[in-house]
N, C-alpha and C. Protein backbone atom coordinates (compact mmCIF):
# COMPACT_ATOMS: atom_id res chain seq x y z
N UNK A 1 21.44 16.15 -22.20
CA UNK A 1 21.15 15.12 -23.17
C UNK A 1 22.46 14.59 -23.75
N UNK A 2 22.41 13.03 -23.77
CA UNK A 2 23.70 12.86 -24.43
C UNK A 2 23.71 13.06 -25.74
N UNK A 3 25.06 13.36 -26.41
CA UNK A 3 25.43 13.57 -28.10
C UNK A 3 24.89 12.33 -28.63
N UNK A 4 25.28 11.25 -28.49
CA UNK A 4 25.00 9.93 -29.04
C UNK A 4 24.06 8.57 -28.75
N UNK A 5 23.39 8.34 -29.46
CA UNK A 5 22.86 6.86 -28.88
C UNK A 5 23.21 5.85 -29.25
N UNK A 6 23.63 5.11 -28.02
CA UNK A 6 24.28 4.07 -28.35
C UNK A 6 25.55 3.80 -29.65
N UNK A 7 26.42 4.62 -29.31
CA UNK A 7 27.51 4.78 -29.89
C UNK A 7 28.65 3.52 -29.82
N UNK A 8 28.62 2.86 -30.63
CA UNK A 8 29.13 1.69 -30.29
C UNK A 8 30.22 1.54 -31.39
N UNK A 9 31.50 1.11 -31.26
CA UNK A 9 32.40 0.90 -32.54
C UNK A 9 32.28 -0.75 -33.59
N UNK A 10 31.34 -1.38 -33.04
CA UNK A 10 30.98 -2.45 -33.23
C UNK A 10 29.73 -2.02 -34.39
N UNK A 11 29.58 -2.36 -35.70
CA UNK A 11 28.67 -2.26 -37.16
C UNK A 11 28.09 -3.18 -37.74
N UNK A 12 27.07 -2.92 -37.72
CA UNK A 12 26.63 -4.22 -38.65
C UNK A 12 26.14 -3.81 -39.77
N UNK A 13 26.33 -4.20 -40.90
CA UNK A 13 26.27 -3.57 -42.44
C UNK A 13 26.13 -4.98 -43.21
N UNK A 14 24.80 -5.15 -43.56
CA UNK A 14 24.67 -6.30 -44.32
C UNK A 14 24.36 -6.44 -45.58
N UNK A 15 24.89 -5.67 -46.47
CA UNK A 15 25.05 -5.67 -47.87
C UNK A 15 26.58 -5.37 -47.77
N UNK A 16 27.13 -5.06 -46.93
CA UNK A 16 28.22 -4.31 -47.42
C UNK A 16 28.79 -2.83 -47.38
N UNK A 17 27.56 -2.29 -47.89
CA UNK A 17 27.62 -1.02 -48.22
C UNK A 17 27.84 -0.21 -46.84
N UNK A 18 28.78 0.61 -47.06
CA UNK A 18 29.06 1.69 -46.06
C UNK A 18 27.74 2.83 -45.82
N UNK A 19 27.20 2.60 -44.90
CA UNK A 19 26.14 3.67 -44.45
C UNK A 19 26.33 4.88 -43.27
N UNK A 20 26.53 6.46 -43.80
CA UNK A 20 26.65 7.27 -43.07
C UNK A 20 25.64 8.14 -43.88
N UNK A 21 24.84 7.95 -42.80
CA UNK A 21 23.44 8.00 -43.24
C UNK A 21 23.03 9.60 -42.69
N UNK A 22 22.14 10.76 -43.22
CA UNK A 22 21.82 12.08 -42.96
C UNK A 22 20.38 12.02 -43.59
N UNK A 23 19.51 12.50 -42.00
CA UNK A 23 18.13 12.01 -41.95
C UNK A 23 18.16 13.65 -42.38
N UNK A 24 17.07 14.08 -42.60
CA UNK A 24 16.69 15.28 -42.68
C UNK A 24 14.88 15.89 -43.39
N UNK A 25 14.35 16.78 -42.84
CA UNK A 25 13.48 17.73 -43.28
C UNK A 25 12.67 18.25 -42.34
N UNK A 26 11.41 19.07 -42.48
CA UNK A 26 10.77 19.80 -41.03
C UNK A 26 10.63 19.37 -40.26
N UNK A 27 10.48 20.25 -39.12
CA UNK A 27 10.36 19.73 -37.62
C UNK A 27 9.31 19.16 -37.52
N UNK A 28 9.40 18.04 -36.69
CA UNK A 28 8.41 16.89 -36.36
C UNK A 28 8.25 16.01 -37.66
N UNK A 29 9.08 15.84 -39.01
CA UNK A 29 8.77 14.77 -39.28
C UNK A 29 8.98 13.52 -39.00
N UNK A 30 10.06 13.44 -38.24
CA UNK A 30 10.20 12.31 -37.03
C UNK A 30 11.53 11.98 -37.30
N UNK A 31 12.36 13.10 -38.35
CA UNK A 31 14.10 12.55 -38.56
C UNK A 31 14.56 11.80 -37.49
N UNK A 32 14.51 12.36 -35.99
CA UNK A 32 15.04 11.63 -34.94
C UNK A 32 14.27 10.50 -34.30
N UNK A 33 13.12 10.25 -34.70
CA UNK A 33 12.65 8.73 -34.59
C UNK A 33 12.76 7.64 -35.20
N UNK A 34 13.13 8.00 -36.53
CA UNK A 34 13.48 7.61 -37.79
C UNK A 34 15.05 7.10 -37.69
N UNK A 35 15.92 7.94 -37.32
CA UNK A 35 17.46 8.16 -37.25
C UNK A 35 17.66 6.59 -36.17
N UNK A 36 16.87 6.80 -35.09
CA UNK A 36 17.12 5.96 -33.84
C UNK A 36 16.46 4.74 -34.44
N UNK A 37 15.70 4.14 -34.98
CA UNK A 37 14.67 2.92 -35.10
C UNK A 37 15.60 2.37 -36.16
N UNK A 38 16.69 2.91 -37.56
CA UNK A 38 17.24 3.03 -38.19
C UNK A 38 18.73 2.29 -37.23
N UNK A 39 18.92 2.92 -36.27
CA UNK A 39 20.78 3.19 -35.87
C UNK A 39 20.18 1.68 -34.37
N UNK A 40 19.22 1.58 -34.48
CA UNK A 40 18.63 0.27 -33.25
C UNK A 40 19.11 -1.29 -34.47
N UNK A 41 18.48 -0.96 -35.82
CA UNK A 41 18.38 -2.05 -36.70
C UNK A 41 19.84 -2.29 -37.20
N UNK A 42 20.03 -1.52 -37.29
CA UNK A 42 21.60 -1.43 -38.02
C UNK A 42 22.76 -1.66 -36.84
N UNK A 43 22.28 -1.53 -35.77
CA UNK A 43 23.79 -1.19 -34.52
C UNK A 43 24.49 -0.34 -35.17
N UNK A 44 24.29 0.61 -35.53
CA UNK A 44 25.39 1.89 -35.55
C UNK A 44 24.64 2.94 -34.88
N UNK A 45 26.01 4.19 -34.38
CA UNK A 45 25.72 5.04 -33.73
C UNK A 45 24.36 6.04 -34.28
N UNK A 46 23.88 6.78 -33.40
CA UNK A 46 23.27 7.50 -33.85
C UNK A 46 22.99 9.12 -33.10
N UNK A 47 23.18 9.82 -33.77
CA UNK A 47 23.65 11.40 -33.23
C UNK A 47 22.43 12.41 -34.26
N UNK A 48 22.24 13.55 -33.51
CA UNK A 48 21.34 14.27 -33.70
C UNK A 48 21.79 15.63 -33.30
N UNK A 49 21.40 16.55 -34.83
CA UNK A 49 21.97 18.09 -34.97
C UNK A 49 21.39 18.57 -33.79
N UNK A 50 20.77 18.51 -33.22
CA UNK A 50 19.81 19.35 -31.96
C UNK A 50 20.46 19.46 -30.88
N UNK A 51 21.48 18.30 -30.47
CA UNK A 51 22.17 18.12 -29.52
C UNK A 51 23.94 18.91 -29.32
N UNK A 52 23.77 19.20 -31.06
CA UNK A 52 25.11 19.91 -31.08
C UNK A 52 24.70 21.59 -31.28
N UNK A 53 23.61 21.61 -31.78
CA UNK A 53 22.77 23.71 -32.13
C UNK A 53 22.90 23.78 -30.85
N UNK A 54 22.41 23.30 -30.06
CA UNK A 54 21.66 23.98 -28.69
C UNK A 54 23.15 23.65 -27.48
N UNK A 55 22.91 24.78 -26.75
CA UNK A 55 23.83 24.34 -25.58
C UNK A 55 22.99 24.27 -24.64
N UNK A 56 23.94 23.32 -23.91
CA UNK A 56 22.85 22.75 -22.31
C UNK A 56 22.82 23.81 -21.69
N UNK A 57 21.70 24.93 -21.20
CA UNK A 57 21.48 25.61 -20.51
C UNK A 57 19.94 25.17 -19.99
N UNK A 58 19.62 25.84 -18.53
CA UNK A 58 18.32 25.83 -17.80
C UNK A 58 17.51 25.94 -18.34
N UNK A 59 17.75 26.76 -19.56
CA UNK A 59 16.27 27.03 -19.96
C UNK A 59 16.67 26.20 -21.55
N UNK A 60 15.77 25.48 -22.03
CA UNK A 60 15.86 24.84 -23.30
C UNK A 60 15.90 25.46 -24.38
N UNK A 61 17.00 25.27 -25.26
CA UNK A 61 16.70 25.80 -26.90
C UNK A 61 16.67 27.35 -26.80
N UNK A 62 17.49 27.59 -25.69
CA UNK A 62 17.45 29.17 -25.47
C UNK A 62 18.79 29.81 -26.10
N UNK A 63 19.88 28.89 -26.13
CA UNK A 63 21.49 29.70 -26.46
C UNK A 63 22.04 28.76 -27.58
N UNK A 64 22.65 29.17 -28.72
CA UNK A 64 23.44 28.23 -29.74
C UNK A 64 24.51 28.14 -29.56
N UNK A 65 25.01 26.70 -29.71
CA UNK A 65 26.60 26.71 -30.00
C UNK A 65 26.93 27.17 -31.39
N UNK A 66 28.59 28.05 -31.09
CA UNK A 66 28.83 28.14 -32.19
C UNK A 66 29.41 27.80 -32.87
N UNK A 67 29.02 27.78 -34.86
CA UNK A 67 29.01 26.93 -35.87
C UNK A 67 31.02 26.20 -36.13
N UNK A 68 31.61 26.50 -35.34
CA UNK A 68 33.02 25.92 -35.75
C UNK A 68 32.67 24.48 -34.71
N UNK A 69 32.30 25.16 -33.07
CA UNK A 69 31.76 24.19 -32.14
C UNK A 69 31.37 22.86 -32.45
N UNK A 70 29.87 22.90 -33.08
CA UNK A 70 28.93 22.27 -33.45
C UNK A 70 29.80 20.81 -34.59
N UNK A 71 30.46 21.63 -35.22
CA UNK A 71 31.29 20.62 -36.47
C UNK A 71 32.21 19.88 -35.81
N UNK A 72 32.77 20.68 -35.20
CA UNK A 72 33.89 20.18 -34.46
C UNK A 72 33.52 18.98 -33.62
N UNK A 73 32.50 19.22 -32.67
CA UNK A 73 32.23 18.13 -31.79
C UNK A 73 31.18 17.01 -32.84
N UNK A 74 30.48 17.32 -33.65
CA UNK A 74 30.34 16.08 -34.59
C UNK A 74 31.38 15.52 -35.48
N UNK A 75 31.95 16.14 -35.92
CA UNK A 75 33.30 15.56 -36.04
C UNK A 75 34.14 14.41 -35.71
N UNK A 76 33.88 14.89 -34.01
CA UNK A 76 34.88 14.45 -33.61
C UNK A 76 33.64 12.78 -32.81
N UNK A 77 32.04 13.06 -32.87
CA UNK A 77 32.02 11.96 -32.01
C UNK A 77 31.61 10.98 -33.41
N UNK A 78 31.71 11.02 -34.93
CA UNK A 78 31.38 10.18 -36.09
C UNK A 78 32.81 9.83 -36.06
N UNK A 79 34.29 10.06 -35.89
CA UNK A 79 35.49 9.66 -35.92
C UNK A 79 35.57 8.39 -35.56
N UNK A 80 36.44 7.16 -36.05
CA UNK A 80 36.19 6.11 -35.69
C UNK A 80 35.18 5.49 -35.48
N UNK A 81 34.27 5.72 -36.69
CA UNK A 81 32.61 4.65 -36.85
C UNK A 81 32.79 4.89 -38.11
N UNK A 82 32.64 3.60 -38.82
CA UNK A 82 32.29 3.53 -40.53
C UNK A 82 31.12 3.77 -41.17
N UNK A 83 30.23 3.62 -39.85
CA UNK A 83 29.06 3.81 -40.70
C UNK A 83 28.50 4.27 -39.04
N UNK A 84 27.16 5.63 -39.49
CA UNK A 84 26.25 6.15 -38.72
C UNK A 84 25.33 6.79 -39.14
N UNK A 85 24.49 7.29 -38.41
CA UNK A 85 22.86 8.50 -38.98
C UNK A 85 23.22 9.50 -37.73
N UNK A 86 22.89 10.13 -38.94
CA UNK A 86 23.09 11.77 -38.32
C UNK A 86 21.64 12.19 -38.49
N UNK A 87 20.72 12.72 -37.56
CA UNK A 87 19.31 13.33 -38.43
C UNK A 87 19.30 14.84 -37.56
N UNK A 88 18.77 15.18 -38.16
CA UNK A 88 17.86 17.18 -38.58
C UNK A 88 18.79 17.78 -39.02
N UNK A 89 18.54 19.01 -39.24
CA UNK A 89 18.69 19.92 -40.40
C UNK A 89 20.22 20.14 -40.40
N UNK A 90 20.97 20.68 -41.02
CA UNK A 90 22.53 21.61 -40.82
C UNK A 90 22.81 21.61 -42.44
N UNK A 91 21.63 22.53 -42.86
CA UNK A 91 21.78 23.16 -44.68
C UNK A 91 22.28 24.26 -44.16
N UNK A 92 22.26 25.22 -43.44
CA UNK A 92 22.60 26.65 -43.28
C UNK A 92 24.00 26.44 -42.91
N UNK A 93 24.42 25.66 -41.98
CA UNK A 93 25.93 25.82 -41.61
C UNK A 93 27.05 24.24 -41.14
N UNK A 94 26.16 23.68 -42.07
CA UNK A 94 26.76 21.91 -41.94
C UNK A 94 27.64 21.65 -43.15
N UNK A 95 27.96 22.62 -44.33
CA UNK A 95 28.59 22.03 -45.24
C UNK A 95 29.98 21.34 -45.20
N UNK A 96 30.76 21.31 -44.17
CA UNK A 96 32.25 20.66 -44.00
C UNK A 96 31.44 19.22 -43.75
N UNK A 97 30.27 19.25 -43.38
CA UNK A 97 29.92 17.49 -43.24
C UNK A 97 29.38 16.39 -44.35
N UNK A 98 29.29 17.21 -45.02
CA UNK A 98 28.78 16.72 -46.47
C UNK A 98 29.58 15.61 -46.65
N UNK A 99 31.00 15.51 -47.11
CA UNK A 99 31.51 14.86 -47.43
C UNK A 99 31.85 13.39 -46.93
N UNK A 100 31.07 13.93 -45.82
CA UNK A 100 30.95 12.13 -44.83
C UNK A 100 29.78 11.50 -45.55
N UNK A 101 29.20 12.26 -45.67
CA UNK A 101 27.44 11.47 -46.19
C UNK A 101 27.63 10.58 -47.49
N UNK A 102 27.12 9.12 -47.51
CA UNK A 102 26.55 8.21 -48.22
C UNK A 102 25.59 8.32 -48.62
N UNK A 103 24.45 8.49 -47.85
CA UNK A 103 22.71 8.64 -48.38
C UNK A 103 22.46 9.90 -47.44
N UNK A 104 21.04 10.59 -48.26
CA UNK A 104 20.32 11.44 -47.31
C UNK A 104 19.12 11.18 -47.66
N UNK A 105 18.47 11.05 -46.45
CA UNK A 105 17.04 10.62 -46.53
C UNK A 105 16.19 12.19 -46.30
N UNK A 106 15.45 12.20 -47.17
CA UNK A 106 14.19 13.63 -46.61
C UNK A 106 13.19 12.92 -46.32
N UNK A 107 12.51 13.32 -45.57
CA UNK A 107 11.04 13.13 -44.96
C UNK A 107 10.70 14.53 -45.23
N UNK A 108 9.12 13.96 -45.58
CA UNK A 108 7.81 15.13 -45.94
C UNK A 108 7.09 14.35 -45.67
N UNK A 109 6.03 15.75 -44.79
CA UNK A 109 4.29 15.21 -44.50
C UNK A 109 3.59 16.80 -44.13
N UNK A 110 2.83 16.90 -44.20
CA UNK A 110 1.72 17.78 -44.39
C UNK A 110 1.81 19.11 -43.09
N UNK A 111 1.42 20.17 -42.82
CA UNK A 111 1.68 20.86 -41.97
C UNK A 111 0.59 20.18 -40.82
N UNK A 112 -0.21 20.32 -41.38
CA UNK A 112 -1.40 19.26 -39.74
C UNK A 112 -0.84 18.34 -39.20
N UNK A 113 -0.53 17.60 -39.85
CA UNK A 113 0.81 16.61 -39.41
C UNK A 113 1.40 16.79 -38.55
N UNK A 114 2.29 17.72 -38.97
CA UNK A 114 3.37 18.13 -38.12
C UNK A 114 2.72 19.61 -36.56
N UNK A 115 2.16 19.85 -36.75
CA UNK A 115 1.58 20.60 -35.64
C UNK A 115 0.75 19.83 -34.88
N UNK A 116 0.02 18.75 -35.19
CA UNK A 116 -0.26 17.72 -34.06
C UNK A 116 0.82 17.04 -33.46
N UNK A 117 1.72 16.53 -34.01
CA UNK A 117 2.89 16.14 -33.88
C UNK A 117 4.16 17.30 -32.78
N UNK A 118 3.89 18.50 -33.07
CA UNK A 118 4.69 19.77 -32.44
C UNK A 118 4.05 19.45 -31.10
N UNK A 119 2.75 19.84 -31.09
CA UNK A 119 1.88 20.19 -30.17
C UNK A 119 1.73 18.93 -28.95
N UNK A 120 1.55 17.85 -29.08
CA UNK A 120 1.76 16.59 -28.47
C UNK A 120 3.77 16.90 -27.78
N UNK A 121 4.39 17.28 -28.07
CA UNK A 121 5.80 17.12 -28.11
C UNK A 121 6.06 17.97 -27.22
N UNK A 122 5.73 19.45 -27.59
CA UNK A 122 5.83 20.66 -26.57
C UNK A 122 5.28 20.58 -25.19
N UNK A 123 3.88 19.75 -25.03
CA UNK A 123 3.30 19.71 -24.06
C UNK A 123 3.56 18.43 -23.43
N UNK A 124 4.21 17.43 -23.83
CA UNK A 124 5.03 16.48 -22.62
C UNK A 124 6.40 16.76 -22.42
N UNK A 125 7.14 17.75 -22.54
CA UNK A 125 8.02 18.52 -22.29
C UNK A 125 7.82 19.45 -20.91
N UNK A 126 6.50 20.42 -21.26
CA UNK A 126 6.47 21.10 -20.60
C UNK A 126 5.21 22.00 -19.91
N UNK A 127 4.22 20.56 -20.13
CA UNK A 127 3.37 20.70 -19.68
C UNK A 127 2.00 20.97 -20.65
N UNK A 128 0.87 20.92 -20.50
CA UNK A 128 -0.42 20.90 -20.87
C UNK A 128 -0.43 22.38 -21.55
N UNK A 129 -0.41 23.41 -20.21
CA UNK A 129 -0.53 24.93 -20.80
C UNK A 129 0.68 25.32 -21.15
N UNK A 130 1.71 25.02 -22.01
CA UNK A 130 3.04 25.47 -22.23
C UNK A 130 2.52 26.92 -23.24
N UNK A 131 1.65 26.53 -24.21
CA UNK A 131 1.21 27.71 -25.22
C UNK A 131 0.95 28.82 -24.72
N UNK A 132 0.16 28.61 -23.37
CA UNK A 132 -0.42 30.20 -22.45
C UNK A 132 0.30 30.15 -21.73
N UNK A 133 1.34 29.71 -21.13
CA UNK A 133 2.15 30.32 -19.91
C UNK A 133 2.78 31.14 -20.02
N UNK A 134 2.59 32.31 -19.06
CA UNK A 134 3.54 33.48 -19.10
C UNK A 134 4.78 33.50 -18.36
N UNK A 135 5.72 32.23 -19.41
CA UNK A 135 6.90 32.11 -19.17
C UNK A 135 8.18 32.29 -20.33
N UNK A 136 9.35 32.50 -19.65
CA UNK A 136 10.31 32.24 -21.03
C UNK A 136 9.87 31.19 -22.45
N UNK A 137 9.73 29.78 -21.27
CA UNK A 137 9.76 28.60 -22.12
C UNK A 137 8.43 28.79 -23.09
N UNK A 138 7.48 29.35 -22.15
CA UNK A 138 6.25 29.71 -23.21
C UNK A 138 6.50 30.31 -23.98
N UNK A 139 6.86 31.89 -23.98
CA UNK A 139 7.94 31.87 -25.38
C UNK A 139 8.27 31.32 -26.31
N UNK A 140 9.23 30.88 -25.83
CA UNK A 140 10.13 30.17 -26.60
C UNK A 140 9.18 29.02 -27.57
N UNK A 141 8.56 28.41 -26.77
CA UNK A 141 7.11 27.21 -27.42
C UNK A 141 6.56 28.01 -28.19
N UNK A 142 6.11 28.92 -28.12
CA UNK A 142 5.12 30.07 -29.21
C UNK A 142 5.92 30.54 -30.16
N UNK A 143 7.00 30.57 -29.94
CA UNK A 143 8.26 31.01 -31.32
C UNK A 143 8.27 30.23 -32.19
N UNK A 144 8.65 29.06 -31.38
CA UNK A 144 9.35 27.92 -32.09
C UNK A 144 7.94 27.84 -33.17
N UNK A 145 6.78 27.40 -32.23
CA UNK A 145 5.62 27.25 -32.81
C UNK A 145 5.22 28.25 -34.71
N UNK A 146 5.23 29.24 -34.49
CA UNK A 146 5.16 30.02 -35.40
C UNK A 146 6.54 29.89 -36.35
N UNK A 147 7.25 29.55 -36.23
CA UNK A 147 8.75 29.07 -37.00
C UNK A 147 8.25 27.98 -37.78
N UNK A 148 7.88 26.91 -37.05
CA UNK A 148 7.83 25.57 -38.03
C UNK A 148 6.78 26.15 -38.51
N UNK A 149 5.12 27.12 -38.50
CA UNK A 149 4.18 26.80 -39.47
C UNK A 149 4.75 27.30 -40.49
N UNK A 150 5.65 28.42 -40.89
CA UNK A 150 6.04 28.89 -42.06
C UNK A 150 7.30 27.80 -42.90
N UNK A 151 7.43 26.72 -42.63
CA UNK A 151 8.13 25.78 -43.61
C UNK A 151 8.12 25.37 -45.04
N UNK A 152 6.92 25.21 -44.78
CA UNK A 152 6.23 25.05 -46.36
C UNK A 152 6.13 26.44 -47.50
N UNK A 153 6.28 27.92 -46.82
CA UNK A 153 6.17 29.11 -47.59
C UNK A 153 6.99 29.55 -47.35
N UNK A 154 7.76 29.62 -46.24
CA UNK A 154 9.26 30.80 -46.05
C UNK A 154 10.22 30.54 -47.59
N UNK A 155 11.38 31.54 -47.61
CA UNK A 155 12.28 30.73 -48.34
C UNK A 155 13.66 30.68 -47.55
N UNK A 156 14.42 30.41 -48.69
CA UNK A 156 15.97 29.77 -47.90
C UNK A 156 16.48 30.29 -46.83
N UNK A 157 15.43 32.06 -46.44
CA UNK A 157 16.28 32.68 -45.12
C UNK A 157 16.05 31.55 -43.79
N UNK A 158 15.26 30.57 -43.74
CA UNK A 158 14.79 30.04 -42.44
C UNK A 158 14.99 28.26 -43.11
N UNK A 159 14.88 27.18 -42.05
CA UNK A 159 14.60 25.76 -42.62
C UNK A 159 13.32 25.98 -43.19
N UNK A 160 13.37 25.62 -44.59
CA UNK A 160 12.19 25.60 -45.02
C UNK A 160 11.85 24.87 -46.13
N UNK A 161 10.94 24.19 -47.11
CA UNK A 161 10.87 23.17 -48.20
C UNK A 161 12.18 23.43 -49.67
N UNK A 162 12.02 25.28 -49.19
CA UNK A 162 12.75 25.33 -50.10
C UNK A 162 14.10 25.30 -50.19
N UNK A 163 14.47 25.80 -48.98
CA UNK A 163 15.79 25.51 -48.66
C UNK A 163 16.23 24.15 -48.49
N UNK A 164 15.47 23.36 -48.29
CA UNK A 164 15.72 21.76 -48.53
C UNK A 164 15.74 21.31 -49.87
N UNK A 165 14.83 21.75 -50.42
CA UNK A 165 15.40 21.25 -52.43
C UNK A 165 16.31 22.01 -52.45
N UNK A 166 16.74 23.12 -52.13
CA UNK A 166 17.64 23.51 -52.90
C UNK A 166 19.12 22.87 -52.60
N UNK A 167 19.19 22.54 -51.09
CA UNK A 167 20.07 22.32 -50.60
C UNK A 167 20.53 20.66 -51.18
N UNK A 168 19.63 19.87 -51.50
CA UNK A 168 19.49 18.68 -51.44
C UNK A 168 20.22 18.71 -53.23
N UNK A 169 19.42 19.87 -54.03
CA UNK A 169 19.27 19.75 -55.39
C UNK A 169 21.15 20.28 -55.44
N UNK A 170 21.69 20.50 -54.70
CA UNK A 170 23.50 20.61 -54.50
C UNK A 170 24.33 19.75 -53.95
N UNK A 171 23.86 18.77 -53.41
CA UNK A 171 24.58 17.94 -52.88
C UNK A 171 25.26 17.37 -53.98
N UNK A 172 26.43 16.59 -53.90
CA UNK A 172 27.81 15.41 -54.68
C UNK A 172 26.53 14.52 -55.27
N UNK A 173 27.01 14.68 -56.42
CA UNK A 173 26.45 13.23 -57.60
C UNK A 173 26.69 11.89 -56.92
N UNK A 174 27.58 11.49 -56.44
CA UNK A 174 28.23 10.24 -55.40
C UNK A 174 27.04 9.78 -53.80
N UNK A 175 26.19 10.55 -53.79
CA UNK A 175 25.52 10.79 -52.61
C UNK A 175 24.43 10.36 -53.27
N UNK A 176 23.66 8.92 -52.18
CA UNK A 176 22.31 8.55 -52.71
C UNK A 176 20.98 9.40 -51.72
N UNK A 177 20.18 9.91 -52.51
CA UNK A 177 19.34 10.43 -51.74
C UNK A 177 18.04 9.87 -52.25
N UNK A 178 17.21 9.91 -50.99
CA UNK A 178 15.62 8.92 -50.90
C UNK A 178 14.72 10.08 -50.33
N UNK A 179 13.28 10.07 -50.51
CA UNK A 179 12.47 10.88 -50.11
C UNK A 179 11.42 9.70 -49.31
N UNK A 180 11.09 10.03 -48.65
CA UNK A 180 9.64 9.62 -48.16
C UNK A 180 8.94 10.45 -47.55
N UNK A 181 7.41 9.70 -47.59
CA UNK A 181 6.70 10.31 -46.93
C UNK A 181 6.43 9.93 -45.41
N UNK A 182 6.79 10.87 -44.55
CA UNK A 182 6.78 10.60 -43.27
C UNK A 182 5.48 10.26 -42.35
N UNK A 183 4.15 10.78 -43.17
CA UNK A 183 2.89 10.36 -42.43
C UNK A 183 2.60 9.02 -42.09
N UNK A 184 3.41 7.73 -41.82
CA UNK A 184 3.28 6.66 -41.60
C UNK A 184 3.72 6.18 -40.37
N UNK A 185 3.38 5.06 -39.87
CA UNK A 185 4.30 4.41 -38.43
C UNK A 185 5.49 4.04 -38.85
N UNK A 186 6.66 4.20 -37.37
CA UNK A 186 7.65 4.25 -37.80
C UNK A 186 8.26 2.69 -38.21
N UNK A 187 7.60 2.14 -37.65
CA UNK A 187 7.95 0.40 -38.32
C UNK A 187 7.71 0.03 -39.83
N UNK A 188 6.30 0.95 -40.30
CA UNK A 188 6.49 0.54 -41.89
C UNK A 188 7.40 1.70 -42.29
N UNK A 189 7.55 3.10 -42.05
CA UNK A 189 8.29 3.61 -42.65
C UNK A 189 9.93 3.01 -42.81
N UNK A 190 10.44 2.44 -41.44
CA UNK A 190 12.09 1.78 -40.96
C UNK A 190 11.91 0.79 -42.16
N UNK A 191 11.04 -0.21 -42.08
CA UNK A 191 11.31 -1.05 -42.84
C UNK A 191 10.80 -0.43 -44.50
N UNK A 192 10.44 0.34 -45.02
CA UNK A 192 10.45 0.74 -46.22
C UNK A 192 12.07 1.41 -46.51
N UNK A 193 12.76 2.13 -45.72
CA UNK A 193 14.05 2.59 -45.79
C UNK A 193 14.95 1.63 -45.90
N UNK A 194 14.56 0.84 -44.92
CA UNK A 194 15.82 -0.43 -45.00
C UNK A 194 16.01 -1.35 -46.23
N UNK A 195 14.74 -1.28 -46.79
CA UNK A 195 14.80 -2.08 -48.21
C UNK A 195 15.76 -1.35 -49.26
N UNK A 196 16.17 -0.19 -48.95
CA UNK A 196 16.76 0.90 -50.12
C UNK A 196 18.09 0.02 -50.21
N UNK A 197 18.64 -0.28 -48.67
CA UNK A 197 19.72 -1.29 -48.53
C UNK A 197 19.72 -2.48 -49.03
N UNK A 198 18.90 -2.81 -48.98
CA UNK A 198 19.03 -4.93 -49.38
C UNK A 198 19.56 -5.03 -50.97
């Protein structure tokens, strides 16, 4: 998977305002659909934590890069762009990136939500029976699976609601942050975000 979409040094910013933009909250609220429909309207780059956690191996979402790695190569592919969106999580080990961020957007929506949303996702990945297969990746799908339902109750040891206020409730006074609710299409949600700009 590539690091970037459509990474272009060319910006368009029509207020002005410098946007290095950090999508963020549980899995499947659509940060990275959101991030891209966002970084399409705007022409700026757009990059995603998932692509820098995970290393490309055969089997998916099986090995992490590690956390000097991960910074380093985002780092290095937001260098020379004034403005971009970064979306999913990096509260546990993203803090050297903070200081790039302009806005952070959270998305929230309901756990049904998001497990129809999981479940649709896992299985055009990797098939219909990914849940019963007696494979790694099935595994791994049944992990992951049981990971995101505890979001809403875990605490800060895992991504979870709370580790997102809390994390959010620390960020720089200088940093604009927006909440929405993610249960919507992504065209009224893009264009409800984009108004934060005008």
């Amino acid at each position: 998977e590539a690091k970037a979409d459509g990474c272009s040094s060319q910006t368009y910013t029509p207020s002005g305002m410098q946007k290095r933009i950090h999508i963020v909250g549980a899995s499947c609220t659509g940060t990275t659909t959101l991030g891209r429909a966002l970084a399409d309207h705007l022409s700026i780059p757009h990059l995603d934590t998932d692509n820098y956690y995970w290393k490309d191996t055969p089997l998916r979402y099986s090995e992490k890069m590690p956390i000097p790695e991960r910074i380093a190569s985002i780092e290095h592919d937001i260098s020379g762009h004034s403005n971009w969106i970064l979306s999913g999580s990096l509260c546990s080990w993203g803090e050297p990136l903070i200081t790039h961020f302009t806005h952070v957007i959270f998305l929230h929506t309901t756990w049904e939500v998001r497990k129809a949303r999981l479940l649709t996702r896992e299985e055009l990945r990797y098939g219909k029976d990914i849940l019963t297969q007696k494979s790694e990746q099935g595994e791994i799908s049944r992990a992951f699976l049981q990971w995101a339902s505890r979001y809403d109750t875990a605490g800060p040891e895992q991504r979870s609601l709370v580790a997102h206020q809390q994390w959010i409730s620390a960020l720089p006074q200088n940093i604009s942050i927006f909440r929405f609710d993610a249960n919507q299409p992504i065209k009224q949600l893009s264009e409800a975000v984009l108004a934060k700009f005008d």
